[in-house]
Protein backbone atom coordinates (compact mmCIF):
# COMPACT_ATOMS: atom_id res chain seq x y z
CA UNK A 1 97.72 -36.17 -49.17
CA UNK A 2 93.88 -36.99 -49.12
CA UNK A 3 92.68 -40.18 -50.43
CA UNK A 4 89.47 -40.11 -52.55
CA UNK A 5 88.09 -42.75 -50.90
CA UNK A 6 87.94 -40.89 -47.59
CA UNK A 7 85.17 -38.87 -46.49
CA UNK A 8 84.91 -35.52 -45.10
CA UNK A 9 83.40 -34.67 -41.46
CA UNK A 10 82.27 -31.35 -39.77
CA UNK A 11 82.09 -31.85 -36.13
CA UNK A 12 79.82 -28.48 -34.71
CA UNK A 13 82.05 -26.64 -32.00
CA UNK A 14 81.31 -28.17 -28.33
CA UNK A 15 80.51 -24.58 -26.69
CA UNK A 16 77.60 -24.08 -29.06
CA UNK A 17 76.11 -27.57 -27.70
CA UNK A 18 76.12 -26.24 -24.89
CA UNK A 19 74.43 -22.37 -25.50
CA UNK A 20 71.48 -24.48 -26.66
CA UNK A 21 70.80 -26.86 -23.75
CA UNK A 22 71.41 -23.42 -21.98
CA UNK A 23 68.84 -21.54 -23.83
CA UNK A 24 66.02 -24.58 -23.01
CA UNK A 25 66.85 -23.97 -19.57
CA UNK A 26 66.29 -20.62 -19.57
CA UNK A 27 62.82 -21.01 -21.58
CA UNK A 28 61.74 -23.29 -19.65
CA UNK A 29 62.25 -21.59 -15.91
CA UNK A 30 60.30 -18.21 -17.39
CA UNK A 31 57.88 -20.48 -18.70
CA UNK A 32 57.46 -21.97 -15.09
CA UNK A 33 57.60 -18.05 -13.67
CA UNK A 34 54.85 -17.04 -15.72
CA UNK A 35 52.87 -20.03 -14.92
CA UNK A 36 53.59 -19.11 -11.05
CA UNK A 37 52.54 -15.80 -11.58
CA UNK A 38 49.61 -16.77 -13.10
CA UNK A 39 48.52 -18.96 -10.54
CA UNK A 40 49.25 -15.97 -8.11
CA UNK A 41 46.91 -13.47 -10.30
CA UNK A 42 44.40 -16.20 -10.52
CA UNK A 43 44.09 -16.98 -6.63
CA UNK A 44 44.43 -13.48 -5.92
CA UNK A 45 41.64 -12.72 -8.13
CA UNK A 46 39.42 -15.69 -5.78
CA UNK A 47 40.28 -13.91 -2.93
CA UNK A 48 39.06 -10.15 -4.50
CA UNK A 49 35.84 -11.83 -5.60
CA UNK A 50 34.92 -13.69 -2.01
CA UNK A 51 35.60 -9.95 -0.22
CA UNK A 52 33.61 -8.51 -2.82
CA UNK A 53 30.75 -10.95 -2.35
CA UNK A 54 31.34 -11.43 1.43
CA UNK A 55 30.90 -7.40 1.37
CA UNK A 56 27.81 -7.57 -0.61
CA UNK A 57 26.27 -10.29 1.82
CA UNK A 58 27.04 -7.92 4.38
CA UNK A 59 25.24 -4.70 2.69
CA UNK A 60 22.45 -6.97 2.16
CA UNK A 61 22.27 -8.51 5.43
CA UNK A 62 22.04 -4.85 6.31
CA UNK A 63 18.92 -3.84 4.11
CA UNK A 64 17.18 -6.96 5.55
CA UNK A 65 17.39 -5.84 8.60
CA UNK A 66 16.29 -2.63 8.23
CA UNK A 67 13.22 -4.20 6.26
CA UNK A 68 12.35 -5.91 9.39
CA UNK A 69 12.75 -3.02 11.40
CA UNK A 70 10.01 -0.94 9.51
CA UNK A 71 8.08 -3.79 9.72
CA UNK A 72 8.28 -4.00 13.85
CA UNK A 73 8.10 -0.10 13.74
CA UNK A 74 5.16 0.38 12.06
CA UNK A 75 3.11 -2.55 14.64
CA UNK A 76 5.08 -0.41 17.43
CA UNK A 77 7.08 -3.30 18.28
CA UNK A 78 10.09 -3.12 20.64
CA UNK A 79 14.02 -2.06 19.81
CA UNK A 80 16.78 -3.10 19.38
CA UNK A 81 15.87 -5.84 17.25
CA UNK A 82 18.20 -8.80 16.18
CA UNK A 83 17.80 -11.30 13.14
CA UNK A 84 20.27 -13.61 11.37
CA UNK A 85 20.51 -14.00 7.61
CA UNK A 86 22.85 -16.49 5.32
CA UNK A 87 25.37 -16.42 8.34
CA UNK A 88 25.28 -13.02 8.96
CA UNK A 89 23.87 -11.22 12.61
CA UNK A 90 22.42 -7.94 12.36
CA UNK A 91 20.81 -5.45 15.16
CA UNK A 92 18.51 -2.49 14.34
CA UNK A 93 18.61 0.15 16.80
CA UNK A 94 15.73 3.40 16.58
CA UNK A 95 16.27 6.86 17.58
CA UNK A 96 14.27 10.42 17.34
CA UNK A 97 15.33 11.97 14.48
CA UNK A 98 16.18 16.22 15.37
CA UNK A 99 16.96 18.96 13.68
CA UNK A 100 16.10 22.78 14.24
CA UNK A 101 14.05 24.42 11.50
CA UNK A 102 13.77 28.20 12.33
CA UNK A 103 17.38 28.47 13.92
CA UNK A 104 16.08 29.59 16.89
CA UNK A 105 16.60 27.43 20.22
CA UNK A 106 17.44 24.24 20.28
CA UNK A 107 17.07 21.15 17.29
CA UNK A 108 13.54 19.12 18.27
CA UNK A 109 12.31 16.40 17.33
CA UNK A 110 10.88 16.09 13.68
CA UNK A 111 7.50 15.20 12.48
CA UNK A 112 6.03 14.56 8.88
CA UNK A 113 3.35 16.36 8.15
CA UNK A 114 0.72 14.94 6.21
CA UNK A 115 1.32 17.46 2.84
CA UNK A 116 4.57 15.83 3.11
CA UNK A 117 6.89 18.83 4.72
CA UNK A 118 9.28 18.02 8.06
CA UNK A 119 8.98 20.27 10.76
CA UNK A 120 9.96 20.49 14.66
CA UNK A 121 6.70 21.93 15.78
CA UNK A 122 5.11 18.10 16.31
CA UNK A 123 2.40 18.29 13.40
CA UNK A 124 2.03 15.13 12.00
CA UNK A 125 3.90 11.65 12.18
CA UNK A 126 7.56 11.22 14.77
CA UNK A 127 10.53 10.80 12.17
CA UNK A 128 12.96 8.17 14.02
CA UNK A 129 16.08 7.16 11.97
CA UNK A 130 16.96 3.12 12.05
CA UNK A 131 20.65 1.96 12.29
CA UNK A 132 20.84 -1.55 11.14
CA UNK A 133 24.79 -2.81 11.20
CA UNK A 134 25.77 -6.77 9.89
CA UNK A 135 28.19 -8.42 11.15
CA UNK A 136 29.81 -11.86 9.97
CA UNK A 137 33.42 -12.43 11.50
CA UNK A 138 35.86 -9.57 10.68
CA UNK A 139 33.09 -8.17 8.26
CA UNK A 140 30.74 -5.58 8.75
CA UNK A 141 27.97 -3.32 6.79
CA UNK A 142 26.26 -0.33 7.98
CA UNK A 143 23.17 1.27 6.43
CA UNK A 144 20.87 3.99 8.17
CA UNK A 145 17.20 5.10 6.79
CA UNK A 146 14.90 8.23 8.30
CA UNK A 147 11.40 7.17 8.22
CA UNK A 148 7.77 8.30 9.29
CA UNK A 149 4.80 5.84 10.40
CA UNK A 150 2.28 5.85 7.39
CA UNK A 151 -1.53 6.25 8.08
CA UNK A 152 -4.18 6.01 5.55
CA UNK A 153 -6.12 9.11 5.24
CA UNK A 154 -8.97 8.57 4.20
CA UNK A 155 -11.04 11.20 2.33
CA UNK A 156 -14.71 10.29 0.27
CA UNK A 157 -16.75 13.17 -2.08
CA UNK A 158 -19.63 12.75 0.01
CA UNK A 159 -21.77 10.48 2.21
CA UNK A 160 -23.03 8.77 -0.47
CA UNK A 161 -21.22 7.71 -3.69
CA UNK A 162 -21.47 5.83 -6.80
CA UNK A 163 -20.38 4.97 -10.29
CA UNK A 164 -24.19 4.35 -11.26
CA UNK A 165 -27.57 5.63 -10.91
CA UNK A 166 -29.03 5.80 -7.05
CA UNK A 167 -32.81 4.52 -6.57
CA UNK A 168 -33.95 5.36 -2.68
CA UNK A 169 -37.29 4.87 -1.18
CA UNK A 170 -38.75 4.26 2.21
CA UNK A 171 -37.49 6.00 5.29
CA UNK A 172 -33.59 6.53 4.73
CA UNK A 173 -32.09 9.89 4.86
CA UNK A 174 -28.47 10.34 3.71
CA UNK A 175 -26.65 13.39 5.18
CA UNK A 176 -23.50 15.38 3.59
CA UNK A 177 -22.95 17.72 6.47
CA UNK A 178 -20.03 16.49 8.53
CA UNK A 179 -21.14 14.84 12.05
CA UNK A 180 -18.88 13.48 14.79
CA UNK A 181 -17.83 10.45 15.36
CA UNK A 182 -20.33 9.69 17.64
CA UNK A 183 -22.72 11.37 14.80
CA UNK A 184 -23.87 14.41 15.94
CA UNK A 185 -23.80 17.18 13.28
CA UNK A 186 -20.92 19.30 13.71
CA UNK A 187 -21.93 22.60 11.91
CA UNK A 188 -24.77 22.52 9.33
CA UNK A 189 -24.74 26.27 8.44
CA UNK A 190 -20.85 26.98 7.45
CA UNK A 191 -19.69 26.68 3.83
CA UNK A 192 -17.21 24.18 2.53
CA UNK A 193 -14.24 25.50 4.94
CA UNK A 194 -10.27 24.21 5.16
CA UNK A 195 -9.23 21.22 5.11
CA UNK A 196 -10.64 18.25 2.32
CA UNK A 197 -11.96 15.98 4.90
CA UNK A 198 -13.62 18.17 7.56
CA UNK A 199 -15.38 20.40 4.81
CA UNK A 200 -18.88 19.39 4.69
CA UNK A 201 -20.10 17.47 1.20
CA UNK A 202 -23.15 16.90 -1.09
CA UNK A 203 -24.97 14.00 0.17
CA UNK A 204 -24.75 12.05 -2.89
CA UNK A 205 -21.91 12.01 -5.52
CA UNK A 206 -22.58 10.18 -8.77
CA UNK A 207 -19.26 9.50 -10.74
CA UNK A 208 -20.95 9.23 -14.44
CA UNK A 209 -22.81 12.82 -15.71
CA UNK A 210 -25.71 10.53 -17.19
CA UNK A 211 -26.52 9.19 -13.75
CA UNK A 212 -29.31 10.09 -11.55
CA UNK A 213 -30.99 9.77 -7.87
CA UNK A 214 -34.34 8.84 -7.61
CA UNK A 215 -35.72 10.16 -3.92
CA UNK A 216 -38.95 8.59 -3.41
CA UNK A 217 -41.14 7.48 -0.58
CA UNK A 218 -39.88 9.45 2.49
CA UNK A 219 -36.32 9.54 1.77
CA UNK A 220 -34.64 12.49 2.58
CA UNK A 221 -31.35 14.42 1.58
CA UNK A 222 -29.54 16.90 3.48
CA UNK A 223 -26.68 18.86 2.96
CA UNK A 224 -24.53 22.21 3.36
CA UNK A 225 -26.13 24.90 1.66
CA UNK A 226 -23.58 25.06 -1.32
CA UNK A 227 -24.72 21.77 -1.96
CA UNK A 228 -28.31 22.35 -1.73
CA UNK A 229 -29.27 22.94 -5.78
CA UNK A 230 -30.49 20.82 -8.31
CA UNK A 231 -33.50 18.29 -8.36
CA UNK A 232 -32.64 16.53 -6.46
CA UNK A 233 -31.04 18.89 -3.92
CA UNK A 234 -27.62 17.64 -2.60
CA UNK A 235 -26.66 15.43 -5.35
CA UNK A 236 -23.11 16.61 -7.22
CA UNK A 237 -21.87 14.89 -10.40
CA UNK A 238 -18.15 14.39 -11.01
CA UNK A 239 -17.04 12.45 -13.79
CA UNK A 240 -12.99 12.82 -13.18
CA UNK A 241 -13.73 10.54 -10.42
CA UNK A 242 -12.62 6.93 -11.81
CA UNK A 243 -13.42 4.13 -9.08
CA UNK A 244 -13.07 0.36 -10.28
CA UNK A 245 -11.42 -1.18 -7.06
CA UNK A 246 -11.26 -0.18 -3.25
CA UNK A 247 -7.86 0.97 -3.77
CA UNK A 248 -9.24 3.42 -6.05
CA UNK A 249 -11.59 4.56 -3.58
CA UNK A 250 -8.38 4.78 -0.66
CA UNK A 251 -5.98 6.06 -3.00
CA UNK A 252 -3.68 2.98 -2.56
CA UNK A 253 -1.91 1.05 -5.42
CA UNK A 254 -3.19 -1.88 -7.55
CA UNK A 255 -2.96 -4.88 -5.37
CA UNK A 256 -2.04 -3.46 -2.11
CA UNK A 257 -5.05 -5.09 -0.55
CA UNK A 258 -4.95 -8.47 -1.98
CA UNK A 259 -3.46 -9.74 1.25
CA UNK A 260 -6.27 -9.37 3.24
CA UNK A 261 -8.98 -10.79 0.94
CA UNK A 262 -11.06 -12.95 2.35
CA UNK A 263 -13.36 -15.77 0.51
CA UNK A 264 -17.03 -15.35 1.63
CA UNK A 265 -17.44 -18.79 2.03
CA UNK A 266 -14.67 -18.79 4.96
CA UNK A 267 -15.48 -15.47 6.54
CA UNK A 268 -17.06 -15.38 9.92
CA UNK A 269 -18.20 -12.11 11.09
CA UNK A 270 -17.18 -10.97 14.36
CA UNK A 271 -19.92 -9.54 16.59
CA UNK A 272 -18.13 -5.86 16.16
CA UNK A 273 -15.95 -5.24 12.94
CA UNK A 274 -12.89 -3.62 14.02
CA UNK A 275 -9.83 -2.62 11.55
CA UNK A 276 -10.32 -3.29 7.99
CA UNK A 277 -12.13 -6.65 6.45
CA UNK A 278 -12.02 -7.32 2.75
CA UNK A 279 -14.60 -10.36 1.80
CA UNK A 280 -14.91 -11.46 -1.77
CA UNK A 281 -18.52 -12.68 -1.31
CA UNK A 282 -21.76 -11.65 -0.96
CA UNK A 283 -22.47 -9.81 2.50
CA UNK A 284 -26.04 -9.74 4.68
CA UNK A 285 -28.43 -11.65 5.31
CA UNK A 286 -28.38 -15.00 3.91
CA UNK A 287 -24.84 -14.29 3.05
CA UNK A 288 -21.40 -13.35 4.78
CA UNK A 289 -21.68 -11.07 7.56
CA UNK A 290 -25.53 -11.60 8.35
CA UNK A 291 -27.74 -8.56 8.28
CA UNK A 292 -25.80 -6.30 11.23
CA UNK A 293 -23.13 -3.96 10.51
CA UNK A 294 -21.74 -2.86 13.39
CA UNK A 295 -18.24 -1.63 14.79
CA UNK A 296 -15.24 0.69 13.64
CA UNK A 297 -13.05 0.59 10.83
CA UNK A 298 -13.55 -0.13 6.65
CA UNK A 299 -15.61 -2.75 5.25
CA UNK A 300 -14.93 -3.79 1.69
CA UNK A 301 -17.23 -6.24 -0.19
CA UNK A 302 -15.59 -6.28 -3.42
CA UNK A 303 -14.45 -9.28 -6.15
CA UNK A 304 -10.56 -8.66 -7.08
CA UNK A 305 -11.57 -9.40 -10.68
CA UNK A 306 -14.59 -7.46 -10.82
CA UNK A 307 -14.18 -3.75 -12.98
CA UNK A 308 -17.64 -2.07 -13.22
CA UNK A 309 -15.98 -0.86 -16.60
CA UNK A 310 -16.05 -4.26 -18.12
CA UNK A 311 -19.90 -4.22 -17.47
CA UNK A 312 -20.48 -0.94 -19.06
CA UNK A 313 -22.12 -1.60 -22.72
CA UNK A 314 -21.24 2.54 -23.10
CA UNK A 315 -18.00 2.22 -21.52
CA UNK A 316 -14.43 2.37 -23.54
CA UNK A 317 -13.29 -0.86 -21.36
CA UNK A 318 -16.85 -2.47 -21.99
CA UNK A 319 -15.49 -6.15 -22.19
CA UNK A 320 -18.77 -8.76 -23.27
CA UNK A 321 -16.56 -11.93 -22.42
CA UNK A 322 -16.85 -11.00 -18.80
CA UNK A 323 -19.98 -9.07 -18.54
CA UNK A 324 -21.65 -12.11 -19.66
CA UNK A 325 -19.58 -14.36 -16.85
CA UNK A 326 -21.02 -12.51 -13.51
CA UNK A 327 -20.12 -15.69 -11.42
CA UNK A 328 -16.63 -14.97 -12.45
CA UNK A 329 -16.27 -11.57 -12.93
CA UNK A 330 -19.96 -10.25 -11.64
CA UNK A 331 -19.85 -8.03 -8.53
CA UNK A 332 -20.20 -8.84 -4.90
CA UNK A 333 -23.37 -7.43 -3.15
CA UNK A 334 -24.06 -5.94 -0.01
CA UNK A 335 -28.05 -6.72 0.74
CA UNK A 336 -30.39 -7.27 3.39
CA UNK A 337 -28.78 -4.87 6.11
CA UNK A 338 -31.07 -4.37 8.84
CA UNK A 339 -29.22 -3.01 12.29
CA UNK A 340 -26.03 -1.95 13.88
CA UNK A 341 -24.53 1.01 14.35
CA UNK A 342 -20.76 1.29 12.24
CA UNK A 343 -18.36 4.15 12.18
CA UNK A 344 -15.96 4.24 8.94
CA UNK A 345 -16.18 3.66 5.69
CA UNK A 346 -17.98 1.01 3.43
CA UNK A 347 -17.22 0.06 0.01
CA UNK A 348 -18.99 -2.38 -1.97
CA UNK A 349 -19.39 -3.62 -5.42
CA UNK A 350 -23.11 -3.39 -5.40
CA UNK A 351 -25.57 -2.30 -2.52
CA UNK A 352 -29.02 -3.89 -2.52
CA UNK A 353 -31.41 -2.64 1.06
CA UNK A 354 -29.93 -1.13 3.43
CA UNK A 355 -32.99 -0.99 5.55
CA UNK A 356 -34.38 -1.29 9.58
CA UNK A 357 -32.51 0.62 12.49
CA UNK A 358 -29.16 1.05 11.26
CA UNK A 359 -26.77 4.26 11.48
CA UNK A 360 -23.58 4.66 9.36
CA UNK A 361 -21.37 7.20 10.28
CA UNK A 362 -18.66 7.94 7.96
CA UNK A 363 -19.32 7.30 4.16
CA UNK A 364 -20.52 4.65 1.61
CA UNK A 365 -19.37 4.02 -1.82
CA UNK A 366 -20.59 2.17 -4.30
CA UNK A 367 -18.57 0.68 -7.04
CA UNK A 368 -21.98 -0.32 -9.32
CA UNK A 369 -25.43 0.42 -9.52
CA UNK A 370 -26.98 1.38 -6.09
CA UNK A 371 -30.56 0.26 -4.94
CA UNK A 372 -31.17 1.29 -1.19
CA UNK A 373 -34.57 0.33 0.06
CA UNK A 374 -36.11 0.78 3.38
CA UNK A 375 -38.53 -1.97 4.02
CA UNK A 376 -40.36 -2.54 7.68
CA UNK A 377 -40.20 -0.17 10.50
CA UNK A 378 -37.08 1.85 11.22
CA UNK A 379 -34.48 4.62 10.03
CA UNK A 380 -31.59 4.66 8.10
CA UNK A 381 -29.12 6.77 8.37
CA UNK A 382 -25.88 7.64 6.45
CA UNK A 383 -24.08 10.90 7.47
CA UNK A 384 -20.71 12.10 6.69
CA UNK A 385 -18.50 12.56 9.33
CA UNK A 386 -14.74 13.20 9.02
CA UNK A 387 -13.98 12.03 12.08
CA UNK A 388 -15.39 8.57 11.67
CA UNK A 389 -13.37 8.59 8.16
CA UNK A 390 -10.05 9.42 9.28
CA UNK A 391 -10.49 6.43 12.95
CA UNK A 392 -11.54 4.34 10.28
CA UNK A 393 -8.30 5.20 8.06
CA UNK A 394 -5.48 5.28 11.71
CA UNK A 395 -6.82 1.51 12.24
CA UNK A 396 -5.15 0.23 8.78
CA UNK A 397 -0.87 0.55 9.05
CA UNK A 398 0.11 1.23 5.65
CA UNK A 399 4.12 1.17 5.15
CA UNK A 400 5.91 3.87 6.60
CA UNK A 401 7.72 7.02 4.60
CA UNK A 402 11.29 6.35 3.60
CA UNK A 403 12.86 9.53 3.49
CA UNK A 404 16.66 8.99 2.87
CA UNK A 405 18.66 6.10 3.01
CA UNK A 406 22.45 5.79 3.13
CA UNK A 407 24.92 3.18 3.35
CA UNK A 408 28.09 3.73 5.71
C-alpha cells in the first residue's frame, strides 16, 4: 500500500542515456569531416590558383620576350636572344619563314610586299617567324609570331607643298618632274606612269582651294606636261589633303614621333643630317641648325602643340585662345637657309628664305603659310625625286608587321 506522503519518481531508461551521448559523437566527428574537407577544397583551391598564375607568368614572360625580339629584329640585332623577367628565363630564336605559293617546286622563302600580299618571289620585306619559349622550374610557355621589317614609305603630292598661300621671288626654281637621287631628271617628257612615288608631280600643291602661288622675280616652275596648266603653270590644288602634324604628312599615327623631339634650345646640328631629326624650335640662321642644310634623311621643324587649324580665322577648328598664344602654340620656322646640298624630305611649320646655293632633292612641305625668298647671289633648287623620298623613308625603322601570333 502507498503512503500519501511518498512521492513518485520516473527514472529515464539507461540505454537511451546512452543513444544521446552517442548521437553527439557522431555530430561531432562529421562536423570535424566536413571541416577537413573543407580545408582540403580550400588548399586545393591555393594550389589551382598559383598554377594558374604561375602559367600566366609564364605566357607573359613569353610575350615579353617576343617584344624584345622585334625590337632587336628590326635594329638587325643578333639571335638567339635571352632575357629574364619576374623569375622567369626566356630565349627567342628567328627563322625564314617558307611556304610555296604557285604549287610548283619547292616552298621559298616569303616576303611582304609593300600592298600588303605574301609571296615567294622575294618582292618586298623577308618574313622570319620568332619562337620565344619561358621557362621557370618545371613550367614552361611557348608563343610564336610571323613578322616583316617595317619601312616608312614615304610618298609627297609634289615638290612643293602647303596648307597656305606660296609667295616666291628671286632666283629659285621648284621642279615636279622626278630626278634621281643624285638629282638628275629622270624623264621629263612621260606622263604620270605606275607607281605613286616614281610618277612625276605638279611642282607645287596647295592643300586649301582659296590658296595661291605668287611667281615673281625669276622664279621658275617646272613640271610634267599634265601638270603644266593654269596660271601659274604646275601648281595643283587638293583640298582632301588634311596636314596638321608631320605624322600627317608620313602617314604615321598621332604621337608616334614624340620620342624623338628635340627642344631647339638643346639641339646641335651635326655637320651632315643623317636619319630623321625632329626639333621643336626655330631652325637657320640665328637659330637651331644654322643656315646649311645638308645630308640624307627627314628634317622636321615642327611644335607638337602647334595645329595650323587653330590659326585659321575661316577654319572649323579656328581656336582664338591659342592663335593669340604663338609662343605657346605659334609655329616653328625654318628661315635664313643659305647652302648645302640635302636629299629627303623636309617638313616644317613655317618656311621663311630659303635662299643662296642650296639644292633639295626630294620634297618640302609646309604645314603654314610659305614665304621663299632668294636674296644675294645663287640658285635654289627643289626637285622631286622619288628616289631621294623613299632613302630618306628606309633610314627611319618603324615597327615591324605582325602577321599571326599563336600561343603553344
Amino acid at each position: 500500500m502507498i503512503d500519501g506522503s511518498e512521492s513518485t519518481r520516473f527514472t529515464p531508461p539507461r540505454d537511451r542515456r546512452g543513444f544521446a551521448l552517442i548521437a553527439v559523437l557522431i555530430v561531432m566527428v562529421v562536423l570535424g569531416l566536413i571541416g577537413s574537407a573543407a580545408l582540403s577544397l580550400t588548399a586545393g583551391d591555393q594550389k589551382v590558383t598559383r598554377l594558374f598564375a604561375d602559367a600566366n607568368q609564364a605566357d607573359a614572360a613569353a610575350t615579353a620576350g617576343l617584344e624584345h625580339a622585334i625590337a632587336v629584329y628590326q635594329t638587325n640585332g643578333t639571335f638567339p636572344l635571352s632575357g629574364t623577367i619576374n623569375g622567369y628565363a626566356y630565349t627567342v630564336t628567328l627563322r625564314r619563314d617558307s611556304f610555296n605559293f604557285d604549287g610548283v617546286g619547292g616552298a621559298g622563302p616569303v616576303h611582304l610586299a609593300s600592298n600588303g600580299t605574301l609571296n615567294d618571289s622575294g618582292n618586298g620585306n623577308p618574313v622570319v617567324i620568332l619562337t620565344s619559349t619561358a621557362t621557370k622550374g618545371s613550367y614552361k610557355a611557348v608563343q610564336t609570331m610571323r613578322v616583316a621589317k617595317g619601312t616608312l614609305s614615304v610618298d609627297i603630292d609634289a615638290a612643293l607643298t602647303a596648307n597656305a598661300s606660296i609667295t616666291l621671288t628671286g632666283n629659285i626654281s621648284v621642279d615636279g618632274r622626278n630626278h634621281t637621287l643624285g638629282g638628275s631628271l629622270i624623264d621629263g617628257t612621260n606622263t604620270a606612269n605606275t607607281g605613286a612615288c616614281a610618277e612625276n608631280k605638279p611642282a607645287v600643291v596647295l592643300t586649301d582651294s582659296l590658296d595661291f602661288v605668287s611667281a615673281g622675280g625669276s622664279s621658275d616652275l617646272y613640271c610634267n606636261p599634265v601638270y603644266n596648266v593654269g596660271n601659274p603653270p604646275c601648281v595643283a590644288k587638293r583640298p582632301n589633303i588634311v596636314y596638321v602634324s608631320p605624322e600627317d604628312v608620313l602617314g604615321l599615327h598621332p604621337g608616334d614621333l614624340d620620342a624623338l623631339i628635340v627642344e631647339g634650345d638643346d639641339y646641335v646640328a651635326p655637320d651632315t643630317i643623317g636619319g630623321l631629326v625632329y626639333v621643336d624650335g626655330d631652325y637657320g640662321s640665328g637659330a637651331a641648325g644654322g643656315n646649311n642644310v645638308s645630308g640624307t634623311g627627314i628634317l622636321i621643324v615642327h611644335n607638337p602643340l602647334y595645329n595650323p587649324r587653330e590659326h585659321d580665322p575661316l577654319d572649323p577648328s579656328y581656336n582664338a585662345a591659342k592663335a593669340s598664344n604663338p609662343a605657346v602654340y605659334g609655329p616653328r620656322n625654318l628661315g635664313n637657309i643659305n647652302g648645302g646640298t640635302f636629299r629627303g624630305l623636309i617638313i616644317a611649320d613655317k618656311i621663311d628664305k630659303i635662299n643662296g646655293n642650296i639644292g633639295i632633292f626630294g620634297a618640302v612641305v609646309s604645314l603654314s603659310e610659305i614665304d621663299v625668298t632668294k636674296v644675294g647671289a645663287g640658285t635654289a633648287d627643289i626637285k622631286y625625286s622619288c628616289a631621294a623620298l623613299q632613302a630618306a623613308g628606309g633610314s627611319f625603322p618603324v615597327p615591324p608587321t605582325r602577321l599571326s601570333w599563336a600561343a603553344d
